[in-house]
N, C-alpha and C. Protein backbone atom coordinates (compact mmCIF):
# COMPACT_ATOMS: atom_id res chain seq x y z
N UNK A 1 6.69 -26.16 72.90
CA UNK A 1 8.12 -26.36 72.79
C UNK A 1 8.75 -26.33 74.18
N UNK A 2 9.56 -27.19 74.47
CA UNK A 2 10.23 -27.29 75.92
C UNK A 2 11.99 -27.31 75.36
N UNK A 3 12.35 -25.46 76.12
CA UNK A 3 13.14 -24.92 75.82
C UNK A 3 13.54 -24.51 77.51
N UNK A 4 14.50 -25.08 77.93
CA UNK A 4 14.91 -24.70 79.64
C UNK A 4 16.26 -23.76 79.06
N UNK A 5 16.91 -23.33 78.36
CA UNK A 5 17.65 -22.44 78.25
C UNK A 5 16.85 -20.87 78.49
N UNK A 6 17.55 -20.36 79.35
CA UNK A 6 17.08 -19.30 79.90
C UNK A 6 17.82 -18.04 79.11
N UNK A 7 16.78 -16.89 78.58
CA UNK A 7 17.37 -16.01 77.88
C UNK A 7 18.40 -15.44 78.53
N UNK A 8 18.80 -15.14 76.62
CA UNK A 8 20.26 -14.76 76.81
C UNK A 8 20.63 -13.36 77.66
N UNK A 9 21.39 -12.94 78.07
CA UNK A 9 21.58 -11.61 78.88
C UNK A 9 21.73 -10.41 77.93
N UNK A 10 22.13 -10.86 76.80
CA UNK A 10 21.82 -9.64 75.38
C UNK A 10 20.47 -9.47 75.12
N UNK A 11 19.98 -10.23 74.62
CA UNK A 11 18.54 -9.98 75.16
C UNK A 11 17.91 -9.45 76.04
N UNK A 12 17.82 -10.44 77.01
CA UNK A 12 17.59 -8.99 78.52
C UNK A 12 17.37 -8.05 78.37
N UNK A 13 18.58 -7.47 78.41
CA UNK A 13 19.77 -6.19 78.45
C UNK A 13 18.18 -5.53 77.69
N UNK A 14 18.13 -5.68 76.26
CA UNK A 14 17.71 -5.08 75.51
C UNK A 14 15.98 -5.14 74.99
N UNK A 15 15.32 -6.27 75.94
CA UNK A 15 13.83 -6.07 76.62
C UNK A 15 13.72 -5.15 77.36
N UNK A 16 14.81 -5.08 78.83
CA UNK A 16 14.35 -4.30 79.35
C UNK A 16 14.57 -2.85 79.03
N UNK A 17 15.42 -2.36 78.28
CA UNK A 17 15.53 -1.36 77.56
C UNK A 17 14.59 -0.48 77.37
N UNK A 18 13.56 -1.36 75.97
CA UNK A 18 12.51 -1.07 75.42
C UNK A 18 11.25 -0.72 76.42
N UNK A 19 11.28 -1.41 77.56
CA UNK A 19 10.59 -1.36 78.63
C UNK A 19 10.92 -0.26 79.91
N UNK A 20 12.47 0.63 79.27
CA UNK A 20 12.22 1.89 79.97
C UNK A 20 11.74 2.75 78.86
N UNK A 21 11.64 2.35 77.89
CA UNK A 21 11.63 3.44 77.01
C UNK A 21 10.11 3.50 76.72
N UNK A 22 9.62 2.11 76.95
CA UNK A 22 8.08 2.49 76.92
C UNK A 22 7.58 3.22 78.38
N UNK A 23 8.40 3.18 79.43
CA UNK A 23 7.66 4.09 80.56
C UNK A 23 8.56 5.29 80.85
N UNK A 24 8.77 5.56 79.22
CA UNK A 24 9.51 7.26 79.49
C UNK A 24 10.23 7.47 80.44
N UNK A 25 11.64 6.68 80.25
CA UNK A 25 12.84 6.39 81.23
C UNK A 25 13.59 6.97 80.55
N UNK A 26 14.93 8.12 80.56
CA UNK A 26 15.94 7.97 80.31
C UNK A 26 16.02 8.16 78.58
N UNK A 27 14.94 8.93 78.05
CA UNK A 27 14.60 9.10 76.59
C UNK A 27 15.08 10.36 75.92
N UNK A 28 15.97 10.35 75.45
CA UNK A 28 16.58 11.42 74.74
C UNK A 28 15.48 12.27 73.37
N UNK A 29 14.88 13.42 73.41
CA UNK A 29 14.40 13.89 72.28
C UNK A 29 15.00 14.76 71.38
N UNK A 30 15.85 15.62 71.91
CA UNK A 30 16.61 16.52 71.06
C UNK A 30 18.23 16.10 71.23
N UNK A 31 18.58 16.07 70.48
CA UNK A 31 20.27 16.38 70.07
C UNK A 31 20.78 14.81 70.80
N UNK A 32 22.22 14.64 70.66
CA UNK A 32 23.46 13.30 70.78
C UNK A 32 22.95 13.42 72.70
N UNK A 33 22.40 13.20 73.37
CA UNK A 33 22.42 12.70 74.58
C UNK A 33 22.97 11.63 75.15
N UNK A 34 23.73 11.41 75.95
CA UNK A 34 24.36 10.13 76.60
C UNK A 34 23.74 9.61 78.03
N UNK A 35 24.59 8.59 78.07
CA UNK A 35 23.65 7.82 79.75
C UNK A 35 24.84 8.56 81.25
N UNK A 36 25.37 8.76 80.63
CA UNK A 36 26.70 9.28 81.29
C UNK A 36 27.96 8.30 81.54
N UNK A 37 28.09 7.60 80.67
CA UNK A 37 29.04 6.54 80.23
C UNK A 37 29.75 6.91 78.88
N UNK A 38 28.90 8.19 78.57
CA UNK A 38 29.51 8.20 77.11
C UNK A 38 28.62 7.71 75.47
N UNK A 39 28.05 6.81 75.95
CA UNK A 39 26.78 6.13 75.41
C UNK A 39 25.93 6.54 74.94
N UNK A 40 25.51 6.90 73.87
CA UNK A 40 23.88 7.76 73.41
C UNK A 40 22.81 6.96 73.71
N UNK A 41 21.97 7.54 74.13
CA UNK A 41 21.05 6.84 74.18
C UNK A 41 19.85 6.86 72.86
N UNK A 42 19.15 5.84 73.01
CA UNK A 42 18.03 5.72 71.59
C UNK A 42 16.75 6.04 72.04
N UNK A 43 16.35 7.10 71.10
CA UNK A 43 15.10 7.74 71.99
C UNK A 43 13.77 6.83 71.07
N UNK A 44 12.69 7.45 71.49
CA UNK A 44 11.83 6.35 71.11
C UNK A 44 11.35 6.70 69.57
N UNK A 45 11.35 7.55 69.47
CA UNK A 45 11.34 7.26 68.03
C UNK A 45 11.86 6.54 66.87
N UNK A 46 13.35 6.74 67.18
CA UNK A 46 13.84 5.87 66.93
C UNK A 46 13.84 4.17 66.68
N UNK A 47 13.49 3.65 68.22
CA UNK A 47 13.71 2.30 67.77
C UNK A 47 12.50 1.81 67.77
N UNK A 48 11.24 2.66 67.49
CA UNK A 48 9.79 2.44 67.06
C UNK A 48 9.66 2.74 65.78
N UNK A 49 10.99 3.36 65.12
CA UNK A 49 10.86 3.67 63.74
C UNK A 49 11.53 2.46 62.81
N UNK A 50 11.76 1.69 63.11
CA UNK A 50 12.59 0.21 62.43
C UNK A 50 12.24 -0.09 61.27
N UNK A 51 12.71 -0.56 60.69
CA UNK A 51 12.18 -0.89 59.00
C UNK A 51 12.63 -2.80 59.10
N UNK A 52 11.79 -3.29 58.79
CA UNK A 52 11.97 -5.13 58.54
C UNK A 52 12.75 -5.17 57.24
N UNK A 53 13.48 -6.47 56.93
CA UNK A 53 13.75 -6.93 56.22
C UNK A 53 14.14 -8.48 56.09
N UNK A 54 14.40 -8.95 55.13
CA UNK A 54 14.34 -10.17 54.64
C UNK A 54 15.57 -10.48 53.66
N UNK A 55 16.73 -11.39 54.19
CA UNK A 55 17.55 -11.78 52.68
C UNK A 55 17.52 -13.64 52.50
N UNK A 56 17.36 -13.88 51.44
CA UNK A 56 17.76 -15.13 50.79
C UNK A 56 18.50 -15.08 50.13
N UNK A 57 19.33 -16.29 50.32
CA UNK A 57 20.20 -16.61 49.54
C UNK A 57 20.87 -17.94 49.22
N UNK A 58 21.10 -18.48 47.67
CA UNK A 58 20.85 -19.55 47.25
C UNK A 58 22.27 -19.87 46.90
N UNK A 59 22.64 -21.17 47.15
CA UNK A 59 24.34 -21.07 47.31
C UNK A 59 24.68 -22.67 46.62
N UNK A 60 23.47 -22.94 45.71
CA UNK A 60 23.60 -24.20 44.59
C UNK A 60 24.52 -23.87 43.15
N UNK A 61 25.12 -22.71 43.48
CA UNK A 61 25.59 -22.88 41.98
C UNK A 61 27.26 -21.52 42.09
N UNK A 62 27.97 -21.72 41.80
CA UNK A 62 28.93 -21.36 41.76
C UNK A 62 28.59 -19.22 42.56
N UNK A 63 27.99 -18.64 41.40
CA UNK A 63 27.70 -17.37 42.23
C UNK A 63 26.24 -17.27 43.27
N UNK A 64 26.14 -16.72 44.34
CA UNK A 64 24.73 -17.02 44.82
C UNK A 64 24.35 -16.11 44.34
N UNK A 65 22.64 -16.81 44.37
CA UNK A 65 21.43 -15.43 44.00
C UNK A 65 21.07 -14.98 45.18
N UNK A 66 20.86 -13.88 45.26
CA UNK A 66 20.59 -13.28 46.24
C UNK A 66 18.81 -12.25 45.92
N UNK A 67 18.15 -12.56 46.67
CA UNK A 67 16.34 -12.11 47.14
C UNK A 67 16.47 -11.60 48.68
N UNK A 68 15.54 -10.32 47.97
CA UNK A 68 15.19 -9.32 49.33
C UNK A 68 13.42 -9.37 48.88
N UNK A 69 13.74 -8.21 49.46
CA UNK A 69 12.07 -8.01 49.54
C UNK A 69 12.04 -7.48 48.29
N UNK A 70 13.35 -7.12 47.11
CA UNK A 70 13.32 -7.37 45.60
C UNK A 70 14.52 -7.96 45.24
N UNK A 71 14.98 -8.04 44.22
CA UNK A 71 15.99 -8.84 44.10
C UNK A 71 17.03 -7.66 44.43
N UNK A 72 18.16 -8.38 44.53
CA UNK A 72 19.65 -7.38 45.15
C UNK A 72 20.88 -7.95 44.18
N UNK A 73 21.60 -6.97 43.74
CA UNK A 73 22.83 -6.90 43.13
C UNK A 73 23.55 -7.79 43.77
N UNK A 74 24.93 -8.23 42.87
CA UNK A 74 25.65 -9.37 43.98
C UNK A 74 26.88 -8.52 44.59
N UNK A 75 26.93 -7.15 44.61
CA UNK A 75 27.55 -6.08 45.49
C UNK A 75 26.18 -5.96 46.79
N UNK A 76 25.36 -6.80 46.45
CA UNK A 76 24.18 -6.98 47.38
C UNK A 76 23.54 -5.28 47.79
N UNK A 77 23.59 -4.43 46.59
CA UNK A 77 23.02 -3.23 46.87
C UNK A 77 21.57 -3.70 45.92
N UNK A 78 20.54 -2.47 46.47
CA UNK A 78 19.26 -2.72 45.81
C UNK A 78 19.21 -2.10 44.68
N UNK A 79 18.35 -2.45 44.07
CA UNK A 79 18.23 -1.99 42.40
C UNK A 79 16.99 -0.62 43.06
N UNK A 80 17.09 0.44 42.53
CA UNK A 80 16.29 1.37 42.72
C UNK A 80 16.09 2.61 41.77
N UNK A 81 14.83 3.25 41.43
CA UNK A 81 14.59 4.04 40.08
C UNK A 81 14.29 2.92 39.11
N UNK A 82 12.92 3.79 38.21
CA UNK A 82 12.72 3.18 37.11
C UNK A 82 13.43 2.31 36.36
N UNK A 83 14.46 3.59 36.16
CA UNK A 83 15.47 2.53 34.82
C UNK A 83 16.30 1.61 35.31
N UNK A 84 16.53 1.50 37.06
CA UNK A 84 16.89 0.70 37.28
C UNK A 84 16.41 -0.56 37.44
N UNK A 85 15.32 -0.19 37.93
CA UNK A 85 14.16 -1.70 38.22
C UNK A 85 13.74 -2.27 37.10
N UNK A 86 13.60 -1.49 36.19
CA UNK A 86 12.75 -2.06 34.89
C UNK A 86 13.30 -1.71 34.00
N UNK A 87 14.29 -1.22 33.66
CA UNK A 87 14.70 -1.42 32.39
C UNK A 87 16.69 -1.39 32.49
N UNK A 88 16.89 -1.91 33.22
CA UNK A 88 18.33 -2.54 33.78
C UNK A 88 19.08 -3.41 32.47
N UNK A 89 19.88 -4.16 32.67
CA UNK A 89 20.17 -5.33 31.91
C UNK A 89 19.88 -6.75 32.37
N UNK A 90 19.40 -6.41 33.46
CA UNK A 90 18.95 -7.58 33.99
C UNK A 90 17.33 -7.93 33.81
N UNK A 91 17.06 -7.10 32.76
CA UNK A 91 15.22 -6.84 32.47
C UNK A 91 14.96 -6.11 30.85
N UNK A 92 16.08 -6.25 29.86
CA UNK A 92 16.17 -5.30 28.92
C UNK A 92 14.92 -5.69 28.18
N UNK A 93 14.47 -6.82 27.90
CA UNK A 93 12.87 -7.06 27.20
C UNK A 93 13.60 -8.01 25.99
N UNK A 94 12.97 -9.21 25.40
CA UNK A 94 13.35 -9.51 24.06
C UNK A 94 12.16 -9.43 23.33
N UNK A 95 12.36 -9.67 21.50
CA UNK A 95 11.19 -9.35 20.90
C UNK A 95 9.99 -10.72 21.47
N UNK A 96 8.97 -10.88 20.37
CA UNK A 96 8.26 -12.06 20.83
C UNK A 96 7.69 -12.38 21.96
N UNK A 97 6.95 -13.38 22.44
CA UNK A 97 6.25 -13.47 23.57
C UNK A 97 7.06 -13.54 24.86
N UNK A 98 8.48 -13.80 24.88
CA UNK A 98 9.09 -13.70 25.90
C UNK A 98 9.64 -12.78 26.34
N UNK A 99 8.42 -11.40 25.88
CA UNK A 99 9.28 -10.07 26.18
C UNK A 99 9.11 -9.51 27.34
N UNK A 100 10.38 -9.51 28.12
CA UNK A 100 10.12 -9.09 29.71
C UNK A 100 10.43 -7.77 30.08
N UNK A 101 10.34 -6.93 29.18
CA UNK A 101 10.90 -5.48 29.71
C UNK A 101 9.66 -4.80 30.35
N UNK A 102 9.99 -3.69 31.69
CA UNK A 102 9.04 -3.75 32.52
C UNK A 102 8.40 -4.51 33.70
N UNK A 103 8.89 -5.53 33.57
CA UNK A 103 8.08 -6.69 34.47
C UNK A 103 8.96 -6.46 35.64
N UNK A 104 8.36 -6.33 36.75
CA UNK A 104 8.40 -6.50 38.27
C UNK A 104 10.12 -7.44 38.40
N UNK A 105 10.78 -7.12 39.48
CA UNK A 105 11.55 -8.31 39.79
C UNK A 105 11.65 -8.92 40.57
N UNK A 106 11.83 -10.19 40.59
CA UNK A 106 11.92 -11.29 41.91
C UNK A 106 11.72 -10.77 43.14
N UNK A 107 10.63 -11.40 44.35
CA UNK A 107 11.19 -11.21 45.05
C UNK A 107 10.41 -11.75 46.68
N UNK A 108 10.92 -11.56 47.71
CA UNK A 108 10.31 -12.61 48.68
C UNK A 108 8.95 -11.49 49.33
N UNK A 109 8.33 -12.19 49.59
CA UNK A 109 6.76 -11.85 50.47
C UNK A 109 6.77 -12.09 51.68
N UNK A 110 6.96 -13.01 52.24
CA UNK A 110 6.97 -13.39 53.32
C UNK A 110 7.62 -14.79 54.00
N UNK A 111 7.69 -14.56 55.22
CA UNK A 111 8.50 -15.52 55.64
C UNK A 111 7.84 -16.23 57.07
N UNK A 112 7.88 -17.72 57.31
CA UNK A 112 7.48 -17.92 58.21
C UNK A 112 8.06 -19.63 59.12
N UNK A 113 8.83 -18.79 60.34
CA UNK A 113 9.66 -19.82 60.74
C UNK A 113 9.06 -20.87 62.28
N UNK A 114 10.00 -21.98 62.31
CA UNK A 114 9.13 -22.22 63.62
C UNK A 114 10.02 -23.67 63.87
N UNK A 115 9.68 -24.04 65.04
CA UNK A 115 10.47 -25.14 65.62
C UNK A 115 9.50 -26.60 65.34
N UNK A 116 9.69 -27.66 65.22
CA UNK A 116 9.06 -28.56 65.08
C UNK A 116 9.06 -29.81 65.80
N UNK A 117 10.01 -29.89 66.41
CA UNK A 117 9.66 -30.58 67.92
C UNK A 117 9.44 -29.86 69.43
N UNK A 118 9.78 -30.71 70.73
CA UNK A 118 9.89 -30.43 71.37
C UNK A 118 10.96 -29.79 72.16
N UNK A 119 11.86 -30.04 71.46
CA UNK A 119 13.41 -29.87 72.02
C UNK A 119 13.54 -28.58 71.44
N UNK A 120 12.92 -28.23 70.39
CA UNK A 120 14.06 -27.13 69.17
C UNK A 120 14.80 -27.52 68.43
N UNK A 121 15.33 -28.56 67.85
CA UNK A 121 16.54 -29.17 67.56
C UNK A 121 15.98 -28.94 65.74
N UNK A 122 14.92 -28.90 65.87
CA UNK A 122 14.57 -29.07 64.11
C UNK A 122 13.97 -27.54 63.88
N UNK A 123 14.24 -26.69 62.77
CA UNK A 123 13.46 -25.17 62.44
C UNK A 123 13.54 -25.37 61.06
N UNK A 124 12.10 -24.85 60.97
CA UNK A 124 12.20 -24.96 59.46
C UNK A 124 11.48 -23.55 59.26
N UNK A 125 11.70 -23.52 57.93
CA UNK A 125 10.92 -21.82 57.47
C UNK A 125 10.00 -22.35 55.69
N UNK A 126 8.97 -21.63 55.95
CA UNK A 126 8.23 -21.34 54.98
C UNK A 126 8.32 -19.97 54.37
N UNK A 127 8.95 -20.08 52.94
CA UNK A 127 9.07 -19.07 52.34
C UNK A 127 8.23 -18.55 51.22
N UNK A 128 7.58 -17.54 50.95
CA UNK A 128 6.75 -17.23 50.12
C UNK A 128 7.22 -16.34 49.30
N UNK A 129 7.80 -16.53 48.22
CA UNK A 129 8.90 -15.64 46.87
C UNK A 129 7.61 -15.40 46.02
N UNK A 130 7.84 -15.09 44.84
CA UNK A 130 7.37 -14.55 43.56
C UNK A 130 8.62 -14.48 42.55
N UNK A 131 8.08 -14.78 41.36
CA UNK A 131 8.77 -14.50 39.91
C UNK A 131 7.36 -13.99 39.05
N UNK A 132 8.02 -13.26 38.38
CA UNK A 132 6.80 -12.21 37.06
C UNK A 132 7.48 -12.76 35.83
N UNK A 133 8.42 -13.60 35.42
CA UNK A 133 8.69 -14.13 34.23
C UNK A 133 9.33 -15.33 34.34
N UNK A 134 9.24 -16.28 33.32
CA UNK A 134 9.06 -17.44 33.34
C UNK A 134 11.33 -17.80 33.08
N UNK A 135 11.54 -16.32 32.64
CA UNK A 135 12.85 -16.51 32.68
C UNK A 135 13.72 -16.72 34.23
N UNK A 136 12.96 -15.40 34.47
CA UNK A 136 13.80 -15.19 36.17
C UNK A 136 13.08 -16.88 36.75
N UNK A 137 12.18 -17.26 36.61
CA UNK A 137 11.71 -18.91 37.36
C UNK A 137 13.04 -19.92 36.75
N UNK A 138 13.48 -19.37 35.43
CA UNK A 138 14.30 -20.35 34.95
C UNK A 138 15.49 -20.31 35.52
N UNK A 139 15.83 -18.94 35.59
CA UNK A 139 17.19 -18.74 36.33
C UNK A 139 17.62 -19.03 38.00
N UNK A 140 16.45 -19.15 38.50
CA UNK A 140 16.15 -18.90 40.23
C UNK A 140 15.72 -20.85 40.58
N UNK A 141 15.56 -21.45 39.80
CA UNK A 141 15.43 -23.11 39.39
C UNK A 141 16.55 -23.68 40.79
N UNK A 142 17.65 -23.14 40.42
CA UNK A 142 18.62 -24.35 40.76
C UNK A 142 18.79 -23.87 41.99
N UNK A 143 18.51 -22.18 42.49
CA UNK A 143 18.97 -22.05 43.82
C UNK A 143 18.01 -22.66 44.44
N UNK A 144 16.18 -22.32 44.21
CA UNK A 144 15.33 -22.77 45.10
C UNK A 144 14.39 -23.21 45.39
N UNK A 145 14.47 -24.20 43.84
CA UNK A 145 13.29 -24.74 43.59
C UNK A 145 13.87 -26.32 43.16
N UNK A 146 15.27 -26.43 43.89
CA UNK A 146 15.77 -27.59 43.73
C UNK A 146 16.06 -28.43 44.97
N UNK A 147 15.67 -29.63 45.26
CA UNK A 147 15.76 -30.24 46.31
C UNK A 147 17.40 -30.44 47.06
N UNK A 148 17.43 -30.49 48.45
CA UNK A 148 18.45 -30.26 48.83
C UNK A 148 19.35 -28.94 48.85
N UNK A 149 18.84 -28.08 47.88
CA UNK A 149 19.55 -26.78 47.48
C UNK A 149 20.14 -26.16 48.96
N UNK A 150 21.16 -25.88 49.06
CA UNK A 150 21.48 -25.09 50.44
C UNK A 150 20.67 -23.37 50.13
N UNK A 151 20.58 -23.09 51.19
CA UNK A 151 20.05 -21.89 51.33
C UNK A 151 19.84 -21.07 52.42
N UNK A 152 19.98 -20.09 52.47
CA UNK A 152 20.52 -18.76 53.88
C UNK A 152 19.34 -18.11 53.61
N UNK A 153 18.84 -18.33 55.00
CA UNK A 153 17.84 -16.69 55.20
C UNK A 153 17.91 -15.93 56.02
N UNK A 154 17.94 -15.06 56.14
CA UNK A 154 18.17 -13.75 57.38
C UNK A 154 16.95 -12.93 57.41
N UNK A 155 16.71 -12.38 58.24
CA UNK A 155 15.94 -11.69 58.70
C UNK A 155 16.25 -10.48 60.25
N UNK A 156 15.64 -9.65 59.94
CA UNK A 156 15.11 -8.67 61.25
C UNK A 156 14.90 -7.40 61.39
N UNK A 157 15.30 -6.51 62.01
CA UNK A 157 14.58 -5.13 61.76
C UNK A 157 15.52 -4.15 61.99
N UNK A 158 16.00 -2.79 61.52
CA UNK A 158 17.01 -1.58 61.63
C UNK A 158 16.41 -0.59 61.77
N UNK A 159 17.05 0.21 62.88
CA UNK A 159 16.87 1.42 62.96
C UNK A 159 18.44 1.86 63.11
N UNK A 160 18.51 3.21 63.47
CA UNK A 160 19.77 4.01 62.82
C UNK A 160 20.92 3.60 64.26
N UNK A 161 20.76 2.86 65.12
CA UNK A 161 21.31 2.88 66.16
C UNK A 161 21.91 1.23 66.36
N UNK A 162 21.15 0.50 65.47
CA UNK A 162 21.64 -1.04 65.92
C UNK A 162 22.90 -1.50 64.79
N UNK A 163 23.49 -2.78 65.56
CA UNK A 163 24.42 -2.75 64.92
C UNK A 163 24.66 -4.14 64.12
N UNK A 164 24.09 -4.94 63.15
CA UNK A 164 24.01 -6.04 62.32
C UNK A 164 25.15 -6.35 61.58
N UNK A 165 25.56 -7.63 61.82
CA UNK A 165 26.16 -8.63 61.23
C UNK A 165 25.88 -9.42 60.14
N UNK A 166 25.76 -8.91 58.75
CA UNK A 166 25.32 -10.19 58.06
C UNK A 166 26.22 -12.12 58.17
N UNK A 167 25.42 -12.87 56.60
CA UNK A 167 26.33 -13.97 57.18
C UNK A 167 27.08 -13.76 56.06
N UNK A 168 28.47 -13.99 55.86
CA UNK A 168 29.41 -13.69 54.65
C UNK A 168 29.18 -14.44 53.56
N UNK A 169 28.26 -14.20 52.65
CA UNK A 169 28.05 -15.17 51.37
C UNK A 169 29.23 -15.41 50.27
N UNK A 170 30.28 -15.14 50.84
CA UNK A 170 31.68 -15.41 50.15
C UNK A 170 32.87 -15.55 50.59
N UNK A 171 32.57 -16.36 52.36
CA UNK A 171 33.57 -16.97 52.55
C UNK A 171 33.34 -18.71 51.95
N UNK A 172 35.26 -18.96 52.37
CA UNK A 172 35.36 -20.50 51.62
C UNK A 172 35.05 -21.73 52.81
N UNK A 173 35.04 -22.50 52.50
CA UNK A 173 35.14 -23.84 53.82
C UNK A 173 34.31 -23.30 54.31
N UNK A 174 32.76 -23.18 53.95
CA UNK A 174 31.25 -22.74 54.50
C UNK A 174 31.11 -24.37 55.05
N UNK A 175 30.62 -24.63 56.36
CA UNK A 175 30.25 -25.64 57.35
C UNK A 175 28.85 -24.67 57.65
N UNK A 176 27.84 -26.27 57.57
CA UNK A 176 26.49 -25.47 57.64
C UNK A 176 26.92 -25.56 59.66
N UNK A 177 27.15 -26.46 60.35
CA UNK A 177 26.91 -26.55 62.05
C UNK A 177 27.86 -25.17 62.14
N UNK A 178 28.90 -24.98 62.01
CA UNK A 178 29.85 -23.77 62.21
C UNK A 178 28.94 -22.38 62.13
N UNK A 179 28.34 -22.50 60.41
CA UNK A 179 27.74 -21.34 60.01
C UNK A 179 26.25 -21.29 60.87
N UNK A 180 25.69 -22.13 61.36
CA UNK A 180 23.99 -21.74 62.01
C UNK A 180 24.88 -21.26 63.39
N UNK A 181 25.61 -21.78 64.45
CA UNK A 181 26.44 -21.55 65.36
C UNK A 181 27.06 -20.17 65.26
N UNK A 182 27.69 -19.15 63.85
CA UNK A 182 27.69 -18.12 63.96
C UNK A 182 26.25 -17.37 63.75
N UNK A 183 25.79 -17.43 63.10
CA UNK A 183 24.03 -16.79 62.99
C UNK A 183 24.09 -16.71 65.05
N UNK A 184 23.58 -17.61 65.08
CA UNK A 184 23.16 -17.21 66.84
C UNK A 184 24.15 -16.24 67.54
N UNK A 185 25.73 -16.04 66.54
CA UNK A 185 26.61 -15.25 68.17
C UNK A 185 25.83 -14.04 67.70
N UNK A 186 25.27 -13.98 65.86
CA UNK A 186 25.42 -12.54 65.51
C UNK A 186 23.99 -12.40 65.81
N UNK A 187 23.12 -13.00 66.32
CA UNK A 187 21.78 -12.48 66.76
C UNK A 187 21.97 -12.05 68.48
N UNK A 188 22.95 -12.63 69.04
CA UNK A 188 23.03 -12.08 70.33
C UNK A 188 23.81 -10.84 70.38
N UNK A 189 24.81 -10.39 69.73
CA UNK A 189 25.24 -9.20 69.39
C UNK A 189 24.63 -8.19 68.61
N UNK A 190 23.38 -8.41 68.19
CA UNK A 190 22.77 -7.54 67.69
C UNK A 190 21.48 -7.08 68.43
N UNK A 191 21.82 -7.74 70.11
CA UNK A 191 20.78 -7.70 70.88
C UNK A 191 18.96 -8.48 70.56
N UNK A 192 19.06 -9.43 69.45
CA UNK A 192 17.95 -9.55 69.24
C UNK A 192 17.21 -9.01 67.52
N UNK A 193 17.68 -8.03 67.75
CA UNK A 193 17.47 -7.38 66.23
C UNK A 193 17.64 -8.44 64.84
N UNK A 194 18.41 -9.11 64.80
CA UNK A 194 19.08 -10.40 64.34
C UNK A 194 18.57 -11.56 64.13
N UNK A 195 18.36 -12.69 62.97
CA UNK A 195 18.07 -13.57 62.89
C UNK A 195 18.41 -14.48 61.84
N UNK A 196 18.70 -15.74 61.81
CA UNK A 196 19.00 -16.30 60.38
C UNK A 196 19.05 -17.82 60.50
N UNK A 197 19.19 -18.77 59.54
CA UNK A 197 19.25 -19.72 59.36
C UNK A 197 19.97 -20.36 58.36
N UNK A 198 20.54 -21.62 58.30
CA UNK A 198 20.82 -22.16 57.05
C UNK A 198 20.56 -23.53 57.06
N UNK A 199 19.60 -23.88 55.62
CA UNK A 199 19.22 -24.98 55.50
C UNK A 199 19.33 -25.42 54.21
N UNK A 200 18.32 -26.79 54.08
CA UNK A 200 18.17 -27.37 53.03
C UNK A 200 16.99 -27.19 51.91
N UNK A 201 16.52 -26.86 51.04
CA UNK A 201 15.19 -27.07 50.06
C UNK A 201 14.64 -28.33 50.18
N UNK A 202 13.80 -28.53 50.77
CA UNK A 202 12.87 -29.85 51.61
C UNK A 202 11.13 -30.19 50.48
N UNK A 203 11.10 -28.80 50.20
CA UNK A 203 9.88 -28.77 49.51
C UNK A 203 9.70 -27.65 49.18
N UNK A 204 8.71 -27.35 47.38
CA UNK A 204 8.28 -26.38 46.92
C UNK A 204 6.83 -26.75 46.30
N UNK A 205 6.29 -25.66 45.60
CA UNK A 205 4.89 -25.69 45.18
C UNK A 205 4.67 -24.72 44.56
């Protein structure tokens, strides 16, 4: 890939960071420590302790569906506990062979993005979801298993110190050039931590 844009200075900033913190620079272990600006600093545990994540989201049909690494409420909180995961209303079971109570819920595996020319100008992502019932496949149809379907993915990693921007899945007058154009301010303000896209459904299998 031939990319002459030279990283961003948020970035930087926040390589070289990691790179005092890997040669035990300036590492806070006990208690609110500052740089003497006022500033806490992030000790290494911390931002070696990060947790990944993953959101999709499918924006073909009046409410979006929204997929994490399980499916997510459209207050976009996670479903968590037994009775929440599996026996919710969104999983109550019917009689007969289409009985889904118990069954696992939706949700993405993995993700894998990348540029496809030389310029950068084209990114596409390979997404690897799951469904455990042939209902949730029925319902999840139109966001992303339909050609052209618009669709948002985000990605990146948190620890207790960074500060993330999602993309607003409920503002109006959504412009995909506007909306990929904000994704990038909010990956540079998040130092990197940050990532996202918005595209089209090109292909499934």
């Amino acid at each position: 890939m031939i990319n002459l844009q030279p990283i961003h200075s948020k970035i930087r900033a926040e390589l070289h960071r990691r790179q005092k913190l890997l040669n035990r620079e300036q590492i806070s272990y006990e208690g609110p420590q500052t740089d003497g600006t006022g500033k806490k600093i992030v000790d290494a545990n911390n931002i070696f302790a990060k947790s990944t994540w993953i959101r999709m989201v499918g924006l073909s049909k009046g409410t979006p569906a929204i997929i994490g690494g399980g499916l997510l409420k459209q207050n976009e909180e996670a479903y968590y506990g037994f009775e929440d995961m599996y026996n919710s209303p969104r999983n109550t079971g019917k009689d007969g062979p289409n009985d889904n109570k118990y069954r696992p819920m939706p949700g993405v595996k993995s993700i894998s993005v990348e540029y496809k020319n030389t310029l950068a100008t084209i990114r596409t992502a390979t997404i690897n979801w799951t469904c455990w019932s042939f209902d949730d496949v029925t319902k999840y149809t139109p966001y992303f298993l339909k050609p052209a379907g618009s669709v948002i993915l985000e990605w990146g990693h948190s620890y207790s110190e960074n500060d993330i921007t999602l993309y607003d899945i409920n503002k109006k007058n959504a412009n995909m050039v506007s909306d990929h154009q904000e994704m990038i301010e909010n990956s540079f303000n998040s130092n990197g931590t940050y990532d996202g896209m918005v595209g089209l459904v090109t292909n499934f299998e």
